[in-house]
C-alpha atoms as a PDB file:
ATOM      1  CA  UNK A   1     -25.437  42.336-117.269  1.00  0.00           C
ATOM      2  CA  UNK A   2     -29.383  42.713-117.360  1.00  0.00           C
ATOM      3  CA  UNK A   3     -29.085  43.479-120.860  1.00  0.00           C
ATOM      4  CA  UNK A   4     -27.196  39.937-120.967  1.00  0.00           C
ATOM      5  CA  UNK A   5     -29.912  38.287-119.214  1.00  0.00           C
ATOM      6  CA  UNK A   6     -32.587  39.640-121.352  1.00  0.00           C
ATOM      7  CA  UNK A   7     -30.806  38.410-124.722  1.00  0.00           C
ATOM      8  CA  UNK A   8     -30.305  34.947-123.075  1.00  0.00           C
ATOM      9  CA  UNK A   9     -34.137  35.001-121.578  1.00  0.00           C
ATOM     10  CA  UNK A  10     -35.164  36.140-125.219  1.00  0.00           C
ATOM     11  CA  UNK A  11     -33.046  33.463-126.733  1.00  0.00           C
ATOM     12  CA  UNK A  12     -34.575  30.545-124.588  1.00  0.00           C
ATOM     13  CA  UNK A  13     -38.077  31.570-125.492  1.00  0.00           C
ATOM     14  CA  UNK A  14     -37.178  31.524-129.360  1.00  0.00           C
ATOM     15  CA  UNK A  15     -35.638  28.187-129.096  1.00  0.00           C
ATOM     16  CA  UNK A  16     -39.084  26.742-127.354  1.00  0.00           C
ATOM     17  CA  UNK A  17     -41.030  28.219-129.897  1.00  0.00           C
ATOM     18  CA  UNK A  18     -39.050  26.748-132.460  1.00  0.00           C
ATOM     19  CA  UNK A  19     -39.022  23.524-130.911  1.00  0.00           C
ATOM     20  CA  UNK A  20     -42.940  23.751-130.421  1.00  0.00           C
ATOM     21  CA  UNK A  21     -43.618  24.998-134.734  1.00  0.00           C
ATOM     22  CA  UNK A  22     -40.659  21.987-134.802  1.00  0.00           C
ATOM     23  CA  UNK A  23     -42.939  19.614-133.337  1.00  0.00           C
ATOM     24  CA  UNK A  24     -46.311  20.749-135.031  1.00  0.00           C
ATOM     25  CA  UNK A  25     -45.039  20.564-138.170  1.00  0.00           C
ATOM     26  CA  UNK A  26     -43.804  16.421-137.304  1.00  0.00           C
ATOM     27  CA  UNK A  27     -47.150  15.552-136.162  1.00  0.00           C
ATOM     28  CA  UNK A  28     -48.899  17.313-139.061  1.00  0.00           C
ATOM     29  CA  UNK A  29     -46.275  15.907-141.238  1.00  0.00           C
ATOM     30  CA  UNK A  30     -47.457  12.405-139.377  1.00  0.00           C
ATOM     31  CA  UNK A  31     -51.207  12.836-139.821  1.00  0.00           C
ATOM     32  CA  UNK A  32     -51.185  13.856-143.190  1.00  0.00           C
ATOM     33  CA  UNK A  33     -49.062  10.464-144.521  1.00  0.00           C
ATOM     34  CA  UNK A  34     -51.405   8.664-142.182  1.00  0.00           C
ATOM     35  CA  UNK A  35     -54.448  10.419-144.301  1.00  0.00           C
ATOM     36  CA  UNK A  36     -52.170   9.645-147.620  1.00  0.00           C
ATOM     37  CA  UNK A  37     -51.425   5.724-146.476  1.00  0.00           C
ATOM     38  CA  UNK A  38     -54.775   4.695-147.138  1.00  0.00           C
ATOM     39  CA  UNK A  39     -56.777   5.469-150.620  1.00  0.00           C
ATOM     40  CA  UNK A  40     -59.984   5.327-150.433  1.00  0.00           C
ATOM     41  CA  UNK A  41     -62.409   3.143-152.492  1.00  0.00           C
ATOM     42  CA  UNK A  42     -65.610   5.319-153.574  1.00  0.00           C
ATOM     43  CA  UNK A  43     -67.815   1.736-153.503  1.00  0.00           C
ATOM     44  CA  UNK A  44     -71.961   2.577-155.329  1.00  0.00           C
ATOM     45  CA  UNK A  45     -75.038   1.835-152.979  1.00  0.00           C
ATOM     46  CA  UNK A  46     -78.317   1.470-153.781  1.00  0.00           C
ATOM     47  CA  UNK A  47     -80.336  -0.579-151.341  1.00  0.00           C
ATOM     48  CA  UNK A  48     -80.931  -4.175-152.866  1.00  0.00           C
ATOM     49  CA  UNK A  49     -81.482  -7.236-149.696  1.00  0.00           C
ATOM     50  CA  UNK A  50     -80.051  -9.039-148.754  1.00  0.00           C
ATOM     51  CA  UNK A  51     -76.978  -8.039-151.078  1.00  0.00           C
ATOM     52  CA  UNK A  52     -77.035  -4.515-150.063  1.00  0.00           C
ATOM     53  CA  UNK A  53     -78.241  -2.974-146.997  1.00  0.00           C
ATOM     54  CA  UNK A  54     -78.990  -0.290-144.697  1.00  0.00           C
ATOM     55  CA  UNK A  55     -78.767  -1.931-141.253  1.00  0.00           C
ATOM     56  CA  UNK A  56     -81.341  -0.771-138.105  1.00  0.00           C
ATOM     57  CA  UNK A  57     -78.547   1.474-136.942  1.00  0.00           C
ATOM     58  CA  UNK A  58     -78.378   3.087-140.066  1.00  0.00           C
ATOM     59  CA  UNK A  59     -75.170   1.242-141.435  1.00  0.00           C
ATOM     60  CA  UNK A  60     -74.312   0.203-144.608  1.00  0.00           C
ATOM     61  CA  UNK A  61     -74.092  -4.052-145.045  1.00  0.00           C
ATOM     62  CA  UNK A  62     -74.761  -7.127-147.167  1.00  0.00           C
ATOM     63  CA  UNK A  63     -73.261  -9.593-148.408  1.00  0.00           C
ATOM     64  CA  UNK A  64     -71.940  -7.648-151.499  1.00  0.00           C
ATOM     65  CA  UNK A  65     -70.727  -4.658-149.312  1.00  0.00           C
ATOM     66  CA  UNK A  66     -69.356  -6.993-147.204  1.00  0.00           C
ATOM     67  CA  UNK A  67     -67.495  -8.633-150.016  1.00  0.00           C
ATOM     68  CA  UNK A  68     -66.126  -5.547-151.319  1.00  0.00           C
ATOM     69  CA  UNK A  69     -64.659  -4.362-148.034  1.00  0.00           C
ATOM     70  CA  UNK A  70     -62.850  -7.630-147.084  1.00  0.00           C
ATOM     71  CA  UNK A  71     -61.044  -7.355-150.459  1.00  0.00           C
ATOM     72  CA  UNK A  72     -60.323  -3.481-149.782  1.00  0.00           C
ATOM     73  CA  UNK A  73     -59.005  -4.308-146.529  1.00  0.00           C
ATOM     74  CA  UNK A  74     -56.782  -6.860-147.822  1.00  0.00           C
ATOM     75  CA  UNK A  75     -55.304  -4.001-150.300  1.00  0.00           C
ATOM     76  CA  UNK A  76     -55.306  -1.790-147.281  1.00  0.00           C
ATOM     77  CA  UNK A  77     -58.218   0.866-149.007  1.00  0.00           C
ATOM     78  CA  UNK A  78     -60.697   2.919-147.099  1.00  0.00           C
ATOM     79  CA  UNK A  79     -64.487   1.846-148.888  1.00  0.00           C
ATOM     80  CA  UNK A  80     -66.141   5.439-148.955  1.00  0.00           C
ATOM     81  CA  UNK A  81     -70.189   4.200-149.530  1.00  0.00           C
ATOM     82  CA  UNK A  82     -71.717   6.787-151.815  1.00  0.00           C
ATOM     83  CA  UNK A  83     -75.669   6.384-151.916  1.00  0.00           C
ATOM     84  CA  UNK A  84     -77.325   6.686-155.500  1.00  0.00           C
ATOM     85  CA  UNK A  85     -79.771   5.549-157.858  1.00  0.00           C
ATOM     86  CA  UNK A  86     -78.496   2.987-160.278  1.00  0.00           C
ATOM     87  CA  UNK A  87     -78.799   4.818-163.156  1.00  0.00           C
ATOM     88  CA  UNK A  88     -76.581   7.490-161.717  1.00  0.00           C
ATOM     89  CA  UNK A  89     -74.357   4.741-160.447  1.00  0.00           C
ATOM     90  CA  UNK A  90     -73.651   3.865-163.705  1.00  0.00           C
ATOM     91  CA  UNK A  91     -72.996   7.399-164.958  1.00  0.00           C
ATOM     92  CA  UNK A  92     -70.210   8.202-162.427  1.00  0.00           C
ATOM     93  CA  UNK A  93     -68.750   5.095-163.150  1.00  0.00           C
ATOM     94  CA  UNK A  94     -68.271   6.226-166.382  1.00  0.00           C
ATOM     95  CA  UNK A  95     -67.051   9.393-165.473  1.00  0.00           C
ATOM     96  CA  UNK A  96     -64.528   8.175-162.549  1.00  0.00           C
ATOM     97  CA  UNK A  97     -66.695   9.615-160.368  1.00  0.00           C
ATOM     98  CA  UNK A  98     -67.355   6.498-158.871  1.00  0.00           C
ATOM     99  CA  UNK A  99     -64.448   3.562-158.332  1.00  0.00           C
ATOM    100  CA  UNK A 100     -66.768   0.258-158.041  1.00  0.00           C
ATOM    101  CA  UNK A 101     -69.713  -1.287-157.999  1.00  0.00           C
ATOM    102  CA  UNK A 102     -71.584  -4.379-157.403  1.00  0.00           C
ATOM    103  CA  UNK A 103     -74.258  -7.023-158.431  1.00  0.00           C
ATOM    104  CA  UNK A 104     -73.868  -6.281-162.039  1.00  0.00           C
ATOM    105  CA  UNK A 105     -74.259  -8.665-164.976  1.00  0.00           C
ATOM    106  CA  UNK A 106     -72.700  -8.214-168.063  1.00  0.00           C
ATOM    107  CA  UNK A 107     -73.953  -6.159-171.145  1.00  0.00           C
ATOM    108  CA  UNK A 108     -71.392  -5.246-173.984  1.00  0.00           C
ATOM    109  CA  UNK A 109     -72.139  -1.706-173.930  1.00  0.00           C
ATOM    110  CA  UNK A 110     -70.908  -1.923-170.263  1.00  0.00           C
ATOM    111  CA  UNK A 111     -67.634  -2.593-171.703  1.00  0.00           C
ATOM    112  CA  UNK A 112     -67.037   0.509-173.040  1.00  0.00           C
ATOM    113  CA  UNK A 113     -66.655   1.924-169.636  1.00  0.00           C
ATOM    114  CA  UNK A 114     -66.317  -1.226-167.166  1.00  0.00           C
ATOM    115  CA  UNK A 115     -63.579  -3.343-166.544  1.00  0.00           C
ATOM    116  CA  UNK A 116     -65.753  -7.017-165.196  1.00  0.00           C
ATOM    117  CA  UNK A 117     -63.990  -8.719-162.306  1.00  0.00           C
ATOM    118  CA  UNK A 118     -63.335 -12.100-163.165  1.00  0.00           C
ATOM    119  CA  UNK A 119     -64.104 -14.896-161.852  1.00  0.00           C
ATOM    120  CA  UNK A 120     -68.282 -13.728-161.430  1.00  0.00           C
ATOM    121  CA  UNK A 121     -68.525 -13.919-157.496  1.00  0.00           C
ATOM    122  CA  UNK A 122     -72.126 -15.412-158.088  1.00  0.00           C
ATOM    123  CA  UNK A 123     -74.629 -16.862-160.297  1.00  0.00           C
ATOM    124  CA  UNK A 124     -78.089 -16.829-158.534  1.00  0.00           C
ATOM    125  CA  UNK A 125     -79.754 -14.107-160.651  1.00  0.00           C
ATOM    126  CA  UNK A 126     -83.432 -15.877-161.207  1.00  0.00           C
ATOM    127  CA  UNK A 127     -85.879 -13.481-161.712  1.00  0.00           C
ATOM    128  CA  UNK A 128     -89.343 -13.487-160.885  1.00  0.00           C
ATOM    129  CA  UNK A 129     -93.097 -11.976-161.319  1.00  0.00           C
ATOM    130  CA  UNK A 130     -94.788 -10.741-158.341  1.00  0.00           C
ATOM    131  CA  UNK A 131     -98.779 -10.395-158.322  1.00  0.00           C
ATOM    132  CA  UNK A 132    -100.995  -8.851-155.843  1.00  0.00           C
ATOM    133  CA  UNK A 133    -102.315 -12.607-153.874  1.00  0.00           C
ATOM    134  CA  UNK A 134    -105.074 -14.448-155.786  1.00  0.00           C
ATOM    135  CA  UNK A 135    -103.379 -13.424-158.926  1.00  0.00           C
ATOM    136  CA  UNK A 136    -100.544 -15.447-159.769  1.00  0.00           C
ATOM    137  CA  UNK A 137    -102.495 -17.480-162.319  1.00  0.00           C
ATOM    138  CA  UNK A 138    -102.283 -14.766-164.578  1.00  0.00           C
ATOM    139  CA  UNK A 139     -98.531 -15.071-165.700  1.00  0.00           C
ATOM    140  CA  UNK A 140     -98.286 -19.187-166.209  1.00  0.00           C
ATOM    141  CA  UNK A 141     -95.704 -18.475-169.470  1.00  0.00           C
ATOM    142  CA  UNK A 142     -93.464 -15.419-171.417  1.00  0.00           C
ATOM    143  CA  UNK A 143     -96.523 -14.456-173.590  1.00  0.00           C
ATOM    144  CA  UNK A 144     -99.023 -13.733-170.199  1.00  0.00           C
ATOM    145  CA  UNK A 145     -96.909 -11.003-169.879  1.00  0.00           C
ATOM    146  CA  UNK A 146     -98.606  -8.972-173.126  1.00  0.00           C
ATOM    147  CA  UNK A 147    -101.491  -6.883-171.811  1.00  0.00           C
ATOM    148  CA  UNK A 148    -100.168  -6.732-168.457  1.00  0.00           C
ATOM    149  CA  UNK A 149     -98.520  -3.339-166.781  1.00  0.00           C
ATOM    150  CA  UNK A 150     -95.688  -4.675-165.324  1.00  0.00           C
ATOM    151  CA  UNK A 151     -92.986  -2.433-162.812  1.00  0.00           C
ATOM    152  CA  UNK A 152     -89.627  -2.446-164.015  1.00  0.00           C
ATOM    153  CA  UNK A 153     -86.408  -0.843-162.379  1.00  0.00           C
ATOM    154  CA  UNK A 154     -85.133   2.024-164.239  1.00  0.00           C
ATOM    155  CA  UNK A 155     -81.431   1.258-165.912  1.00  0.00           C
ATOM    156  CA  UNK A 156     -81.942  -2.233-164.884  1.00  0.00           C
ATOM    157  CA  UNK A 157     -81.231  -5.737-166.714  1.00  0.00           C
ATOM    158  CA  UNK A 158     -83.303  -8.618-166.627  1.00  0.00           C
ATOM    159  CA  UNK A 159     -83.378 -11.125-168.760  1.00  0.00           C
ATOM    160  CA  UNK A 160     -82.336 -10.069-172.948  1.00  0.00           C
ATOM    161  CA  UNK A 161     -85.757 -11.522-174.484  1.00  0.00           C
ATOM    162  CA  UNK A 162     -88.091  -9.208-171.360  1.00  0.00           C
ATOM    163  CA  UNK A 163     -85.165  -5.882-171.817  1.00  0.00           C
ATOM    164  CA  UNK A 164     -85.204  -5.655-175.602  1.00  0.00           C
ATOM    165  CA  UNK A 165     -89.857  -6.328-175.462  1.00  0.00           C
ATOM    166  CA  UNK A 166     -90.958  -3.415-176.894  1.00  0.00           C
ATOM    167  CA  UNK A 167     -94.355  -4.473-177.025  1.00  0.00           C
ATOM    168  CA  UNK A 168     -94.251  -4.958-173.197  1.00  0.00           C
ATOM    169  CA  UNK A 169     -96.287  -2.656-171.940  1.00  0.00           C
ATOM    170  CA  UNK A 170     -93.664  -1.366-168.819  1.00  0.00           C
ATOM    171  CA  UNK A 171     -94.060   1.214-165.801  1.00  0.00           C
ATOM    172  CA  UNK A 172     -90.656   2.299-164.778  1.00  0.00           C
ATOM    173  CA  UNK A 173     -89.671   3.290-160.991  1.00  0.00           C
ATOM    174  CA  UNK A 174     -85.902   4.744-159.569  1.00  0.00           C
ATOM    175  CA  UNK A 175     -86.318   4.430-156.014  1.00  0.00           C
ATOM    176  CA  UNK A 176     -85.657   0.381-154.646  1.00  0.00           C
ATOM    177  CA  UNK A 177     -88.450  -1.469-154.087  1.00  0.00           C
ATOM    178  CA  UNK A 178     -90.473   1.104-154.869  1.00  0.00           C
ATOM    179  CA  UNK A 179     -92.224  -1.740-157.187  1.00  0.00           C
ATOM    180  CA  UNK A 180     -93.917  -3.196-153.908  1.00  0.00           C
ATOM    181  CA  UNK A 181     -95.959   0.317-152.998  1.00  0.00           C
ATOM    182  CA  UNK A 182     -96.494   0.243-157.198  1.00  0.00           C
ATOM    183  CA  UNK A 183     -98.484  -3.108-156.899  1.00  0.00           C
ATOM    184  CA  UNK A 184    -100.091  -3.255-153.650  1.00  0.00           C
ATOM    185  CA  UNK A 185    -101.553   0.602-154.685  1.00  0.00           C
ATOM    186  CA  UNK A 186    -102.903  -0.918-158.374  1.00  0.00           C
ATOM    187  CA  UNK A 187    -100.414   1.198-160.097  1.00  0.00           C
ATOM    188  CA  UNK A 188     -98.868  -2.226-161.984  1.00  0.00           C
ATOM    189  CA  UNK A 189    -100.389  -5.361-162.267  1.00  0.00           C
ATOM    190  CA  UNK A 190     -97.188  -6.776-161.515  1.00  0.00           C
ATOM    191  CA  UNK A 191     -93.649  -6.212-161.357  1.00  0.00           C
ATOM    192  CA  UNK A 192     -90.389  -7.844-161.742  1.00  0.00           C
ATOM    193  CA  UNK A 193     -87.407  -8.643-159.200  1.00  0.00           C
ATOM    194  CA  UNK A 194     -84.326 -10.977-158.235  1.00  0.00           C
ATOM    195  CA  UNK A 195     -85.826 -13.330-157.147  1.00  0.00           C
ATOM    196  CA  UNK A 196     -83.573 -13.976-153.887  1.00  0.00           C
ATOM    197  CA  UNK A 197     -83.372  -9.717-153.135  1.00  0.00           C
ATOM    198  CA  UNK A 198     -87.359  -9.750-153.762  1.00  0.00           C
ATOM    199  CA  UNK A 199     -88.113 -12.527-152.013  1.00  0.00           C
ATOM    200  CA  UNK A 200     -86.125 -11.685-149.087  1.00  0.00           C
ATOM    201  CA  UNK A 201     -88.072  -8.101-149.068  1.00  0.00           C
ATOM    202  CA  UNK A 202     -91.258  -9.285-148.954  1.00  0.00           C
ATOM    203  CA  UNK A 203     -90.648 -11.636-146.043  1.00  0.00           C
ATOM    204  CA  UNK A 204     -89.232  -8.955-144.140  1.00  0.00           C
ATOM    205  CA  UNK A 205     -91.568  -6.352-144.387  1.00  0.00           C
ATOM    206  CA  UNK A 206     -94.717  -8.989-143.822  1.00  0.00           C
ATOM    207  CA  UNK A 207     -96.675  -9.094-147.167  1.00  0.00           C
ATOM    208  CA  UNK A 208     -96.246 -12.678-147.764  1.00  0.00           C
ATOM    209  CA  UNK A 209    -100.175 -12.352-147.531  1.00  0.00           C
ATOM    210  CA  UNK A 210    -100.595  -9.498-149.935  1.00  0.00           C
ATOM    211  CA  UNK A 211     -97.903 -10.787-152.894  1.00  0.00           C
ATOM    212  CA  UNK A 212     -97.348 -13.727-154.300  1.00  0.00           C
ATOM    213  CA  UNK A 213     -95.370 -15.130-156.922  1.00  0.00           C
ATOM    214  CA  UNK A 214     -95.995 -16.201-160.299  1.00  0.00           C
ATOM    215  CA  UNK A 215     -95.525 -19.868-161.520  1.00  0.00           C
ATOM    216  CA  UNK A 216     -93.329 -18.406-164.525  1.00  0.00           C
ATOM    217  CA  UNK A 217     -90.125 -16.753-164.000  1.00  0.00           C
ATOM    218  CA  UNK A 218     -86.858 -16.702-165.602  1.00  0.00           C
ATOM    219  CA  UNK A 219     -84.631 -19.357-164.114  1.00  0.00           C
ATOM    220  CA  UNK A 220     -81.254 -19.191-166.506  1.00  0.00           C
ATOM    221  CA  UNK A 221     -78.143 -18.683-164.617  1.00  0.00           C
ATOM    222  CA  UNK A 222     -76.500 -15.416-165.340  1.00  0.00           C
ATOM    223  CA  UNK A 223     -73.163 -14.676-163.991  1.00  0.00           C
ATOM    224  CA  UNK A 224     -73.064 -11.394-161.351  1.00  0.00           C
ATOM    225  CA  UNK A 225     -69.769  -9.140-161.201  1.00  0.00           C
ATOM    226  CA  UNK A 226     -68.129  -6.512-159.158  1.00  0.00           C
ATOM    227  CA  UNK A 227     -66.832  -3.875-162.073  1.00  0.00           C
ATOM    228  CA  UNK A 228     -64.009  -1.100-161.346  1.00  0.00           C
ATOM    229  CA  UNK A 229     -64.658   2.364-163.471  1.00  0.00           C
ATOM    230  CA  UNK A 230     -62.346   2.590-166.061  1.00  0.00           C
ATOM    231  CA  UNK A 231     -61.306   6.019-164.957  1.00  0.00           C
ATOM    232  CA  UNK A 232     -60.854   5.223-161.229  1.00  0.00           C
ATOM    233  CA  UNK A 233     -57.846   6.223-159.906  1.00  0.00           C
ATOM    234  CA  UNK A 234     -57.416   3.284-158.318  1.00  0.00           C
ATOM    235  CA  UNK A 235     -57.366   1.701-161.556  1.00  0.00           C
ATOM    236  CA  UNK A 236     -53.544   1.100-161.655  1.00  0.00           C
ATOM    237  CA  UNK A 237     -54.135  -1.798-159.190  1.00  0.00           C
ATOM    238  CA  UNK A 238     -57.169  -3.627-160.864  1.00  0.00           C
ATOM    239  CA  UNK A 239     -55.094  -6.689-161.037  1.00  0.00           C
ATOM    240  CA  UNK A 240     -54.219  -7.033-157.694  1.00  0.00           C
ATOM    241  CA  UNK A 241     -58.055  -6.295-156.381  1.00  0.00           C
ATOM    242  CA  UNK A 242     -59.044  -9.545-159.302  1.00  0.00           C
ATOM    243  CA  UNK A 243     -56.069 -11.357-157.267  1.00  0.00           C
ATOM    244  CA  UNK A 244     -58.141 -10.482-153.797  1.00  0.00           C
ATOM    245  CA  UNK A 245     -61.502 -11.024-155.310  1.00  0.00           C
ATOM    246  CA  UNK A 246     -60.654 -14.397-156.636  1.00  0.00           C
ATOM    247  CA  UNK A 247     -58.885 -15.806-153.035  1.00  0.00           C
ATOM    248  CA  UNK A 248     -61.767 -14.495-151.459  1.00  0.00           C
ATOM    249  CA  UNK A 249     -63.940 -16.770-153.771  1.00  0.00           C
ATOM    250  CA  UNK A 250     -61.811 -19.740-153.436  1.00  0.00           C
ATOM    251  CA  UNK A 251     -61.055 -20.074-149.791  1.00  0.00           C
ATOM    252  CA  UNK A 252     -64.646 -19.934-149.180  1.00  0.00           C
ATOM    253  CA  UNK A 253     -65.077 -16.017-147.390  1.00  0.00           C
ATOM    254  CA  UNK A 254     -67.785 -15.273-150.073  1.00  0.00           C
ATOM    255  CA  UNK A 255     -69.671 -18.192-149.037  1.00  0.00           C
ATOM    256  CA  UNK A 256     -69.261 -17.459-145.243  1.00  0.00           C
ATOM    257  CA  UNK A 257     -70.682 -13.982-145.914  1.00  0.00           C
ATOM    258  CA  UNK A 258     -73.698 -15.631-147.670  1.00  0.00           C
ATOM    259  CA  UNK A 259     -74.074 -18.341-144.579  1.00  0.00           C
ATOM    260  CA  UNK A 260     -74.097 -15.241-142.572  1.00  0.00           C
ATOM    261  CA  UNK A 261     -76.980 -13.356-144.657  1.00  0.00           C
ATOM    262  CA  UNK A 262     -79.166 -16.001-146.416  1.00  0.00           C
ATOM    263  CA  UNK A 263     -78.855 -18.951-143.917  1.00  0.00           C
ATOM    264  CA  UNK A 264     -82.400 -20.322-145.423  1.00  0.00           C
ATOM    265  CA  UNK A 265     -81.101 -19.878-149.128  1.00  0.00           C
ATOM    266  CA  UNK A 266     -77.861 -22.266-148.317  1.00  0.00           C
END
């Protein structure tokens, strides 16, 4: 009989502890096709205002970032912000490294590696001069700009006739806004910017009395677009984030985000 009792005693205890590896295994089974559910959209950032942003709390925002989220959460994806230069941006893009990115205008060479999200989700790509105050006069027209050192975003596009000026004489930086520290230091006699982002900069850091605009700029509209990385994984459902992207545009949540942001500029 006690030899009974122990085999019964044993046999209880190996039934719990099956029961217990039993239920482990469920809720790891559970947590790991919650983890699988959602794939996660690797989304570029570097800091451009009020399109991209790095909020007090140390968050990522803006009106692009917000766009691209509201269209990941209607496909149900995870946006994963990954913080580079843009020059780098564009080199894991081309490499799958990265999935997306925003506030990009179209260049052919782009193509190669790019798929462009149609329709463009905005137009408002003016760009601008920026002088140290008292010194606007000096860029009234295109040709002002010879014999001037002007700042210039590394990888960036500006306008076709001002990228492809080799006889502009131009001072390139990598880290955003790093233009402003560039002028108000005498490093550049000027530099150039989007005019909304640049404009928006200098208002909220208080130099509106240091910089100042020139009366030339380049006011063409140029279409903006999020692009998906050729090589993203993700890139099996490119039509349906072009489906989001476009409702999104149409039933007026792109212009909502803007409202939110740039309540002067609408």
């Amino acid at each position: 009989m006690p030899n009974d009792k122990l085999m019964a005693g044993g046999t209880k205890i190996m039934v719990r502890n099956a029961c217990v590896l039993l239920l482990v295994w469920l809720l790891l089974g559970v947590a790991h096709a919650g983890a699988m559910d959602k794939a996660v959209l690797r989304l570029a950032f570097n800091e451009l205002p009020p399109w991209k942003i790095v909020t007090p709390d140390g968050q990522y925002s803006g009106v692009d970032i917000e766009f691209v989220r509201l269209i990941a959460e209607k496909m149900g994806l995870e946006v994963q912000i990954v913080e580079c230069p843009f020059v780098r941006a564009l080199r894991m893009m081309e490499t799958g490294d990265l999935d997306c990115m925003v506030g990009m205008l179209h260049r052919p060479e782009r193509e190669l590696y790019l798929h462009f999200i149609n329709p463009p989700y905005r137009w408002d790509t003016n760009k601008a001069f920026y002088l140290k105050r008292g010194r606007a006069h000096l860029i009234q027209c295109y040709e002002d700009l010879y014999g001037l050192t002007i700042g210039v975003g590394r990888g960036a596009s500006y306008f076709e006739k001002f990228d492809r000026d080799e006889l502009l004489r131009k001072v390139l930086f990598g880290k955003a806004f790093q233009e402003i520290n560039m002028l108000i230091h005498g490093r550049v006699d000027a530099f150039i910017g989007t005019e909304a982002a640049t404009d928006y900069r200098i208002r909220s850091l208080g130099l509106e009395a240091e910089i100042e605009k020139a009366p030339y700029g380049y006011r063409e509209e140029q279409p903006v677009y999020v692009v998906f990385s050729k090589l993203s994984p993700l890139v099996g459902r490119l039509d349906e984030f072009q489906m989001q992207a476009r409702k999104l545009i149409i039933n007026g949540a792109y212009r909502r985000l803007r409202q939110e942001f740039l309540p002067a500029l609408e």
